[in-house]
Protein backbone atom coordinates (compact mmCIF):
# COMPACT_ATOMS: atom_id res chain seq x y z
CA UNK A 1 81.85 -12.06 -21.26
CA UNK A 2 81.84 -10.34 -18.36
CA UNK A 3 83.76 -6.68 -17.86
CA UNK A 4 85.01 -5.08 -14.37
CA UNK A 5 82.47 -3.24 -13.02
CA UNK A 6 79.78 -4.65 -14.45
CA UNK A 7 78.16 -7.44 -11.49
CA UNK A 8 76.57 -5.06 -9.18
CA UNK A 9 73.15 -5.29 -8.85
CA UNK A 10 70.93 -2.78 -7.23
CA UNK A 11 69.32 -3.18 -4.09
CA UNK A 12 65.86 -2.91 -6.16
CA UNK A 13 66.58 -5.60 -8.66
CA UNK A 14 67.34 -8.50 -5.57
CA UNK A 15 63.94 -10.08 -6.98
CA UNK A 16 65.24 -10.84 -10.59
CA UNK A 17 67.95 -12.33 -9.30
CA UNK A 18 68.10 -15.94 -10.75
CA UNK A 19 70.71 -19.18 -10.78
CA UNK A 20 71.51 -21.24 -13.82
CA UNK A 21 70.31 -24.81 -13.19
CA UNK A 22 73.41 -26.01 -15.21
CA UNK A 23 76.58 -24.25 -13.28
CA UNK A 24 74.34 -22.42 -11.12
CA UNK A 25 76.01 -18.58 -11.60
CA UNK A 26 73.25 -16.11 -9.90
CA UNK A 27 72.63 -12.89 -12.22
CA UNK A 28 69.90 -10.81 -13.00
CA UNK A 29 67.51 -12.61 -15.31
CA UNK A 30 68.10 -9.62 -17.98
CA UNK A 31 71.51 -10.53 -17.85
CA UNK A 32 70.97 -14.26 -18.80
CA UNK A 33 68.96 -12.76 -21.50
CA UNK A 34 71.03 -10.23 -22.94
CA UNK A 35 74.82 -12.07 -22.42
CA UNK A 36 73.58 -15.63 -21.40
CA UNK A 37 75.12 -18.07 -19.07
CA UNK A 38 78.82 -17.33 -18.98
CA UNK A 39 79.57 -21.20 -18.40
CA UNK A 40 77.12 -22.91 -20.37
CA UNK A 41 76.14 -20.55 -23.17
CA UNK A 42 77.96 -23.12 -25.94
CA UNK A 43 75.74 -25.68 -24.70
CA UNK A 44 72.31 -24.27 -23.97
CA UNK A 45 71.80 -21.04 -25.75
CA UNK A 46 69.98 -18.58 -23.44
CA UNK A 47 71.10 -15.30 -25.10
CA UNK A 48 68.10 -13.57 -26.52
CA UNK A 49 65.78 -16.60 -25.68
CA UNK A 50 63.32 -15.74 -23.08
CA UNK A 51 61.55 -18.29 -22.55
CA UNK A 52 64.76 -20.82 -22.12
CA UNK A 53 65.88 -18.47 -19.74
CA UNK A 54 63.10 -19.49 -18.05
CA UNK A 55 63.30 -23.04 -17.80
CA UNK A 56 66.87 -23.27 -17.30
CA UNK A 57 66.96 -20.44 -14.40
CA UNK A 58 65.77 -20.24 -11.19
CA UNK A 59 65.01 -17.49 -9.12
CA UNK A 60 64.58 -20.13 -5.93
CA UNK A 61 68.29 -21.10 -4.68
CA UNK A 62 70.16 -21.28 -1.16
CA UNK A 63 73.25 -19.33 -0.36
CA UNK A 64 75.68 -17.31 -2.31
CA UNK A 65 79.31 -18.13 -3.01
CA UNK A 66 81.71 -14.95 -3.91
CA UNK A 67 83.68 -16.75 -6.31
CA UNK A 68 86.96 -15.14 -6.73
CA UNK A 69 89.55 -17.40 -7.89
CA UNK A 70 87.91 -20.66 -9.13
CA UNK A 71 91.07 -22.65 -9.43
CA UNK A 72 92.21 -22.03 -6.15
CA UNK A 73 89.69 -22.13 -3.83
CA UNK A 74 88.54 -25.69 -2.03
CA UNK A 75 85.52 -24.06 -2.21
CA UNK A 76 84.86 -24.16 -5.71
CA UNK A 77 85.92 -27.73 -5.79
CA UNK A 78 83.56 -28.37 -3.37
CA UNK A 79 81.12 -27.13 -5.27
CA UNK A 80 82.27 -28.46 -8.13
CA UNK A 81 82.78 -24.74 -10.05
CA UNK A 82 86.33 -24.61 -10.27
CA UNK A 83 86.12 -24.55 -13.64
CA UNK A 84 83.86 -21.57 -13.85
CA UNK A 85 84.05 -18.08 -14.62
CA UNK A 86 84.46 -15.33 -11.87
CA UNK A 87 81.01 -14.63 -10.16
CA UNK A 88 78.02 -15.05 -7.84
CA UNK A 89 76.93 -18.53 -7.30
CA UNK A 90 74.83 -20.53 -5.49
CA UNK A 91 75.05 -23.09 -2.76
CA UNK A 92 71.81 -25.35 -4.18
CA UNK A 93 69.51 -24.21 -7.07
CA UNK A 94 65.94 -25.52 -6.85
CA UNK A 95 63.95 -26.69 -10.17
CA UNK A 96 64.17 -28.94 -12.94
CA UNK A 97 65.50 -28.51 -16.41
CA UNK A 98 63.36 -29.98 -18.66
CA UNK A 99 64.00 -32.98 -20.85
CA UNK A 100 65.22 -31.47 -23.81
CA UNK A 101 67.59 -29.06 -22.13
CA UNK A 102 69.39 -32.13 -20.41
CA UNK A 103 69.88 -34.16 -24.03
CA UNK A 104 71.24 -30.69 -25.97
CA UNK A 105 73.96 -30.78 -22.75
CA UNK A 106 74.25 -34.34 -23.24
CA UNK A 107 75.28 -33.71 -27.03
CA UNK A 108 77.26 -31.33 -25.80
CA UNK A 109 78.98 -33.74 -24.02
CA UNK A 110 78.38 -31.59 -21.00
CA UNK A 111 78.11 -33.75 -17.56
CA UNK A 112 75.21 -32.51 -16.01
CA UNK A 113 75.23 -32.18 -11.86
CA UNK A 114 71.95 -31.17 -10.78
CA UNK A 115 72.33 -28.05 -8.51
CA UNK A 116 69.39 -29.19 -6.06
CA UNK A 117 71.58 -30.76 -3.72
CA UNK A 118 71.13 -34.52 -4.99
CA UNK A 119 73.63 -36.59 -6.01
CA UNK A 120 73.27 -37.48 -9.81
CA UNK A 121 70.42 -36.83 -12.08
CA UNK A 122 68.33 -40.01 -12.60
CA UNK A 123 66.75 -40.83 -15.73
CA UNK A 124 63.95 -43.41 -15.56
C-alpha cells in the first residue's frame, strides 16, 4: 500500500491529520480516502468513501508512535500493533465507531480494541 517516500506530510496539512478508530494509523484524511486504512481496509472499506472516512477516523487522538519494526518492538505489543503495517500511530484515538462499522468488523471476524484508552468495547 504504502511506497518509500510517500508518509511525509507538510507542515500545512498537520490539521487533516486523522487516526483510524480500528488500528489507529494517523494519515492525512485524503489519504484514508484515496488508499484507505492500510490495516483494516478488508474489513471496513474506506477507499473512495467519504463519509465512512468520517465515522471511522478521528482527527482527536493523543501521542504519536514512529512505528518502525512492528514485530520487534515491545512497543507495538504494548499497543497492541505488532501486527500492523509500518507507520504513524497513535497512543489513544478519541470517538466512537458507529454500530454498523463494529458488526461489518465483527463479520470480519476482526477483534475490535477500542483505541480510547478503555479496556474492551461494551455492548449493552
Amino acid at each position: 500500500m504504502s511506497v518509500p517516500g510517500t508518509c511525509y506530510v507538510a507542515p500545512n496539512q498537520y490539521r487533516y491529520l486523522r487516526a483510524c478508530m480500528v488500528c489507529s494509523i494517523v494519515q492525512p484524511q485524503s489519504r484514508f480516502i484515496k488508499d484507505g486504512c492500510p490495516n483494516c481496509e478488508d474489513a471496513i472499506h474506506l477507499r473512495n468513501n467519504p463519509e465512512k472516512v468520517e465515522d471511522c477516523t478521528s482527527p482527536v487522538y493523543e501521542g504519536l508512535i514512529a512505528l518502525w519494526q512492528p514485530t520487534q518492538s515491545w512497543v507495538s505489543k504494548w499497543q497492541r500493533i505488532d501486527g500492523f503495517v509500518k507507520g504513524m500511530y497513535a497512543v489513544k484515538v478519541s470517538g466512537n465507531l458507529p454500530e454498523e462499522i463494529i458488526i461489518q468488523l465483527e463479520d470480519a471476524e476482526v477483534y475490535y480494541q477500542p483505541r480510547d484508552g478503555s479496556d474492551t468495547y461494551n455492548r449493552d
